[in-house]
N, C-alpha and C. Protein backbone atom coordinates (compact mmCIF):
# COMPACT_ATOMS: atom_id res chain seq x y z
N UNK A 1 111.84 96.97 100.88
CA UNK A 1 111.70 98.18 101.67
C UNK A 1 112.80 99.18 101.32
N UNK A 2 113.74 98.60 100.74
CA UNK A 2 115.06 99.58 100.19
C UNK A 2 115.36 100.09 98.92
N UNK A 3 114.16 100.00 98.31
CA UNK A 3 114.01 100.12 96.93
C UNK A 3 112.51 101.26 96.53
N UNK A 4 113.20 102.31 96.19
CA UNK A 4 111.74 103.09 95.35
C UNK A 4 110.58 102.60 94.88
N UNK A 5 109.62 102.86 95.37
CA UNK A 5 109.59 104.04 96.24
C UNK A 5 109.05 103.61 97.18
N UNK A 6 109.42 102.82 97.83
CA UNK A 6 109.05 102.25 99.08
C UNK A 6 109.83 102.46 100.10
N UNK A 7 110.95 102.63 99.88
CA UNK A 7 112.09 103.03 101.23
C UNK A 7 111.56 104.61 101.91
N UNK A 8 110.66 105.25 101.31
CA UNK A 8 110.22 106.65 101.77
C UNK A 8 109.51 106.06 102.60
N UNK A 9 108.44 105.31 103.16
CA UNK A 9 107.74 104.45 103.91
C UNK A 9 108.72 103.87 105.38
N UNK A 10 109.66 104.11 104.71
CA UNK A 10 110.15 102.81 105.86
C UNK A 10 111.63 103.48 106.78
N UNK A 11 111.70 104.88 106.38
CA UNK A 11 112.60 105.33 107.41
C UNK A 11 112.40 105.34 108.24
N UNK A 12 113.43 105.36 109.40
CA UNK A 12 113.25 105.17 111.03
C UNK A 12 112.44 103.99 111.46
N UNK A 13 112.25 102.89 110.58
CA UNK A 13 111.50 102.00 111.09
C UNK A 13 112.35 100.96 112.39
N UNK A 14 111.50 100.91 113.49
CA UNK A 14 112.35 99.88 114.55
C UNK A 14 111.56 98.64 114.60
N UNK A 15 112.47 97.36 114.37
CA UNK A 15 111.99 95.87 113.94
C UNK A 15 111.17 95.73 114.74
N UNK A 16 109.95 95.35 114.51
CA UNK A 16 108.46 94.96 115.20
C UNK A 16 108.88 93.44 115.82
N UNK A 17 109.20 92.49 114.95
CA UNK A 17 110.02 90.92 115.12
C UNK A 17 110.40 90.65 115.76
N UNK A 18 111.38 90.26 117.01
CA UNK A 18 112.23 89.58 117.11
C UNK A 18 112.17 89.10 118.22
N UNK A 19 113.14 88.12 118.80
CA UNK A 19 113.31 87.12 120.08
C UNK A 19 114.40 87.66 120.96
N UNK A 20 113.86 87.25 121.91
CA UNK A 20 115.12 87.90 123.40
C UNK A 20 115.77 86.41 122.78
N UNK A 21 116.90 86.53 123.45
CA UNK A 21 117.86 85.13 123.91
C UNK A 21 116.94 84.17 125.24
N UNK A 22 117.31 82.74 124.83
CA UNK A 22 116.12 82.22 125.80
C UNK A 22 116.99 82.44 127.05
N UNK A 23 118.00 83.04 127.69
CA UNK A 23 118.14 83.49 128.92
C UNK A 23 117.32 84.65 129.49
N UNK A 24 116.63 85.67 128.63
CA UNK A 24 116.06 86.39 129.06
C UNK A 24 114.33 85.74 129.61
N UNK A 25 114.52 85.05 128.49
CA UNK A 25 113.20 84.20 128.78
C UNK A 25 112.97 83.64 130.26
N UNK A 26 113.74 82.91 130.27
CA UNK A 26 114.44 81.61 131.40
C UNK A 26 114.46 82.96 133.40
N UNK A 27 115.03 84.00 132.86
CA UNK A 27 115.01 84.90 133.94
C UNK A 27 113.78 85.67 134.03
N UNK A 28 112.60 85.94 132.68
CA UNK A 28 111.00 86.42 133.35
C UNK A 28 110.54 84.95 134.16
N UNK A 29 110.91 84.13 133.25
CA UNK A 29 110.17 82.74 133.98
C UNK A 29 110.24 82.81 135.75
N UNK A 30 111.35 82.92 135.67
CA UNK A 30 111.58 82.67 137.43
C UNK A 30 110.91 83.65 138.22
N UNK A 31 111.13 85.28 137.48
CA UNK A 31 110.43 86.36 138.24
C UNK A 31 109.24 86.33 137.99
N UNK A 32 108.70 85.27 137.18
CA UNK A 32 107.02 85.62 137.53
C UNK A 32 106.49 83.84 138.77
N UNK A 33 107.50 83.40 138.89
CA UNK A 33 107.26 82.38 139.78
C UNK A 33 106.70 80.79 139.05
N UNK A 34 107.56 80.62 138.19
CA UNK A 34 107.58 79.38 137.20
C UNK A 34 108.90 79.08 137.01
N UNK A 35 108.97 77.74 137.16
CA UNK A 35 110.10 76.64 137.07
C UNK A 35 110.33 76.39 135.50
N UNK A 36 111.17 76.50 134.82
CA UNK A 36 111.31 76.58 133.39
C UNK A 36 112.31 74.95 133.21
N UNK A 37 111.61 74.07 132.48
CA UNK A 37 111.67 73.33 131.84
C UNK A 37 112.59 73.23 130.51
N UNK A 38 111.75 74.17 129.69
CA UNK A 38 112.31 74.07 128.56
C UNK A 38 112.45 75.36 127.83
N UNK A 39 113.24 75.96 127.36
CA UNK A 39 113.24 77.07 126.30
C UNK A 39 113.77 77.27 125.39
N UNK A 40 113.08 77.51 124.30
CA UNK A 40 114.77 77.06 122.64
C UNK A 40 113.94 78.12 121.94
N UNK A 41 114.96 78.58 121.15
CA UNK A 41 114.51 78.92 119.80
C UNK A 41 114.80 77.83 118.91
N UNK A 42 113.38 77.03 118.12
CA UNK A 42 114.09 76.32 116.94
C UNK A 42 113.48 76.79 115.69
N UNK A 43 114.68 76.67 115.12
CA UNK A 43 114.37 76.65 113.37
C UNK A 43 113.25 76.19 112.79
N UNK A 44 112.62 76.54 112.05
CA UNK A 44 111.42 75.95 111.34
C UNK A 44 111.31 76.47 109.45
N UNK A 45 110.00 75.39 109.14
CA UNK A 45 110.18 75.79 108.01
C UNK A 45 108.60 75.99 107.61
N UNK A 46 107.62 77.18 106.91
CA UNK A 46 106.20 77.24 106.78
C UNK A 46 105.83 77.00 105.28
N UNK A 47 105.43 76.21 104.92
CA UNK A 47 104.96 76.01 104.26
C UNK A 47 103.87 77.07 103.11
N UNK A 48 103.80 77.95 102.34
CA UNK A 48 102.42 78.35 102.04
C UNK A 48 102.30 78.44 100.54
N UNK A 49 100.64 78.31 100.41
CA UNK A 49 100.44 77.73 99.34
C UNK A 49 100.70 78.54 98.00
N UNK A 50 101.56 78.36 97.18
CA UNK A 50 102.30 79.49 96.60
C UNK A 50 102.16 80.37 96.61
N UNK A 51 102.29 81.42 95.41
CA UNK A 51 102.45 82.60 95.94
C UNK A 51 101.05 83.65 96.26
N UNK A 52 100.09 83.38 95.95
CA UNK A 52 99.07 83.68 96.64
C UNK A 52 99.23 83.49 98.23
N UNK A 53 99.23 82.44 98.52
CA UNK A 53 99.39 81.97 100.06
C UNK A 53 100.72 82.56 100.43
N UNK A 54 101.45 83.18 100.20
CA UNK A 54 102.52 84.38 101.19
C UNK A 54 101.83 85.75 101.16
N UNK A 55 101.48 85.73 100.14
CA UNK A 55 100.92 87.50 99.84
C UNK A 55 99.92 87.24 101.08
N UNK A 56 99.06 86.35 101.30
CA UNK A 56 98.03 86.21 102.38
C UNK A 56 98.41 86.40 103.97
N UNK A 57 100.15 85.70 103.96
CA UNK A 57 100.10 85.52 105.10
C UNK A 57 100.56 87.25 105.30
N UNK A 58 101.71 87.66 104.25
CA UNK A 58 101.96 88.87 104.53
C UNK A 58 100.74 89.66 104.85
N UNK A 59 99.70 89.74 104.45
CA UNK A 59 99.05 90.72 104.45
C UNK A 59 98.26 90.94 105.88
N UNK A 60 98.06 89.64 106.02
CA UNK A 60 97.54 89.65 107.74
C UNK A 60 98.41 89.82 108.74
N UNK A 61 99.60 88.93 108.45
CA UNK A 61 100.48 89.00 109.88
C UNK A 61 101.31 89.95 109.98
N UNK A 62 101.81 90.79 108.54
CA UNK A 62 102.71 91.82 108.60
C UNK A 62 102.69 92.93 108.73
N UNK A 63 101.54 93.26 109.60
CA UNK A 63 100.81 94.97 109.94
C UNK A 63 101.74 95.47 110.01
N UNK A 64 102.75 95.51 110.90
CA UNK A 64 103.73 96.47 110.84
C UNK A 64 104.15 96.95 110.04
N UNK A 65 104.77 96.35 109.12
CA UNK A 65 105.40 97.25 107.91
C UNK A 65 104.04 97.31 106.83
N UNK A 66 103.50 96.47 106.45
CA UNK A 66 102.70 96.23 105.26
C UNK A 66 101.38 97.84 105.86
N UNK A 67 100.69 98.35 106.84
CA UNK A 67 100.26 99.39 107.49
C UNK A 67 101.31 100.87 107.20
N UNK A 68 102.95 100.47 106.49
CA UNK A 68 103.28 101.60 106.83
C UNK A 68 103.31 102.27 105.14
N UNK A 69 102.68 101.62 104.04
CA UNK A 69 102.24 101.59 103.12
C UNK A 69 101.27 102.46 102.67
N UNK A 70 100.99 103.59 101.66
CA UNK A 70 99.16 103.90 101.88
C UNK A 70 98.51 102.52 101.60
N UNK A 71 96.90 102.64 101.88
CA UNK A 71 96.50 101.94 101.30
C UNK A 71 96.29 101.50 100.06
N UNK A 72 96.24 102.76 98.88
CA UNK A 72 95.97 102.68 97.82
C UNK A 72 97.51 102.04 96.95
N UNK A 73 98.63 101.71 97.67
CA UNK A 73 99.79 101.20 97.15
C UNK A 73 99.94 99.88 97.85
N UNK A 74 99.60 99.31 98.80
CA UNK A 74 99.75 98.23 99.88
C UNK A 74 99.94 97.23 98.94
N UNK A 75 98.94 96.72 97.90
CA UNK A 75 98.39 95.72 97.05
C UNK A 75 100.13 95.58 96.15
N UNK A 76 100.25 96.64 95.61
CA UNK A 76 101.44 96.31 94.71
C UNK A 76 103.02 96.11 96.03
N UNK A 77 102.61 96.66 97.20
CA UNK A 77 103.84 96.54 97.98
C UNK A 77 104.15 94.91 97.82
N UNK A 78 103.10 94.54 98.89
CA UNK A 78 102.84 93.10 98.75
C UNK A 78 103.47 92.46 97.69
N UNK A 79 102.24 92.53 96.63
CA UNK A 79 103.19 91.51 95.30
C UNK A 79 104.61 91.61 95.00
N UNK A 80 105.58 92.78 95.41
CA UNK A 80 106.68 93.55 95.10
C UNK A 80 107.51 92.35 95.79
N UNK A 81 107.09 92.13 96.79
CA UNK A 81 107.53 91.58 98.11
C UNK A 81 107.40 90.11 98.00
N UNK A 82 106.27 89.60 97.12
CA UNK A 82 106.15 88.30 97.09
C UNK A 82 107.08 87.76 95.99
N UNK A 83 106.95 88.43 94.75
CA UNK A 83 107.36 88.70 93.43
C UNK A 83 109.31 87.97 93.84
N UNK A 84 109.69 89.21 94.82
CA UNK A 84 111.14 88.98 94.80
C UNK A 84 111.54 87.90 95.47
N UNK A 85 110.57 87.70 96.57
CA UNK A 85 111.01 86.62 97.54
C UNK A 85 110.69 84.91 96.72
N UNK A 86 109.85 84.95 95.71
CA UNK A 86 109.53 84.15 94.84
C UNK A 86 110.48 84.02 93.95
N UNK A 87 111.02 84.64 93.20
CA UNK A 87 112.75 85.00 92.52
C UNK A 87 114.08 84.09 93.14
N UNK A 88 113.61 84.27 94.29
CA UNK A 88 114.62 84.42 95.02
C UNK A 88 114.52 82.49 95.85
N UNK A 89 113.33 82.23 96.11
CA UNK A 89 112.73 81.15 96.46
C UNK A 89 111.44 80.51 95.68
N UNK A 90 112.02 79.59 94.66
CA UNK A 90 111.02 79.65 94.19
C UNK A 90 109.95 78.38 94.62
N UNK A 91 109.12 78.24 94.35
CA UNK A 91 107.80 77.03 95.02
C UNK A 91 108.38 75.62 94.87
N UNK A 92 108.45 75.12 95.89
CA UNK A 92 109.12 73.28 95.81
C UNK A 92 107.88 73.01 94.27
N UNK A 93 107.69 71.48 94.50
CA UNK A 93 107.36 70.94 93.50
C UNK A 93 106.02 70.58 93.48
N UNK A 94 105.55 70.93 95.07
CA UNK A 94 104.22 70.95 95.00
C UNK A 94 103.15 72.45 95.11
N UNK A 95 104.19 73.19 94.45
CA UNK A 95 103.69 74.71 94.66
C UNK A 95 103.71 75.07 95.85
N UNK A 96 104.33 74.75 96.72
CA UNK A 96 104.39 76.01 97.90
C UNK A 96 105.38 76.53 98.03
N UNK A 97 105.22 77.80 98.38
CA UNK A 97 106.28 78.66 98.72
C UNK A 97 106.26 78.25 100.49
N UNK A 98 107.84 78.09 100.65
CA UNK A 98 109.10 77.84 101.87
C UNK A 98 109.09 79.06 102.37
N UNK A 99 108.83 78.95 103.95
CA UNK A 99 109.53 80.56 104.31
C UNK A 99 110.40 79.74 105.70
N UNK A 100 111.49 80.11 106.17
CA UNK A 100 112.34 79.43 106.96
C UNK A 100 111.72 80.35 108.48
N UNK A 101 111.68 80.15 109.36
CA UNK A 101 111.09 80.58 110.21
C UNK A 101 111.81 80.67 112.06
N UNK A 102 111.16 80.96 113.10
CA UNK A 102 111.80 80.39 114.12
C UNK A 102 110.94 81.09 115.09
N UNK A 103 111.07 79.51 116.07
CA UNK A 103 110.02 79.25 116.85
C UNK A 103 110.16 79.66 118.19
N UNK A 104 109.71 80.08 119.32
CA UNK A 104 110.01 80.48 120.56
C UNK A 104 108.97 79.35 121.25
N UNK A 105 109.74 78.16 121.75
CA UNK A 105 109.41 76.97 122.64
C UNK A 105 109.35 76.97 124.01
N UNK A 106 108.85 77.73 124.93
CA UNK A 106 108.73 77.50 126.41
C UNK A 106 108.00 75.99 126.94
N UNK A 107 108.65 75.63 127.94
CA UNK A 107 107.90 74.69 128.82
C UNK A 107 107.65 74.91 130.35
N UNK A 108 107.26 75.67 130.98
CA UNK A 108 107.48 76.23 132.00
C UNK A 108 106.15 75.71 133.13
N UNK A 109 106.35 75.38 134.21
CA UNK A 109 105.66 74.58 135.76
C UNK A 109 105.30 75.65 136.68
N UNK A 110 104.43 76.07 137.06
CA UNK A 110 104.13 77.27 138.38
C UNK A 110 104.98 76.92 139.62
N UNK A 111 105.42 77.47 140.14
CA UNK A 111 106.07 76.64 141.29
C UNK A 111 104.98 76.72 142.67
């Protein structure tokens, strides 16, 4: 996204992503009238089936940014994106590409 000519796309962008702290969690829980059990963020790791299978997941799950693309450039954003992160990580030994991940775990009881 920081690299020509794609960073013209992506000014002022505000992160679509991310996780409260599970205290924030833990305090809707109570105000919506549920006993909270459990709440973590844990680490994870996704598996996908090389690099075809990231370009896939990007392309579905990453509307946010991958939408802020034209369409007629999206296709090469993508690969741009898979390309480096593939460079950078390349496929274990059974061809999949690793993406490290993290999970938002509630366990929560109605009271």
């Amino acid at each position: 996204m920081r690299q020509a000519p794609w960073r013209a796309w992506f000014r002022r962008l505000s992160v679509p992503y991310f996780f409260h702290e599970p205290e924030v969690y833990r305090r809707w829980l109570m105000e919506a009238g549920f006993h909270e059990i459990h709440v973590a963020l844990v680490p994870g790791r996704v598996a996908y089936a090389g690099p075809a299978g990231l370009a896939a997941w990007l392309r579905t799950t990453w509307l946010p940014y991958t939408q802020r693309v034209p369409v007629d450039r999206r296709e090469a954003f993508i690969a741009e994106v898979v390309a480096r992160y593939v460079a950078r990580q390349p496929p274990d030994g059974s061809g999949n590409v690793l993406v490290d991940i993290v999970r938002l775990e509630i366990e929560a009881v109605r009271r």
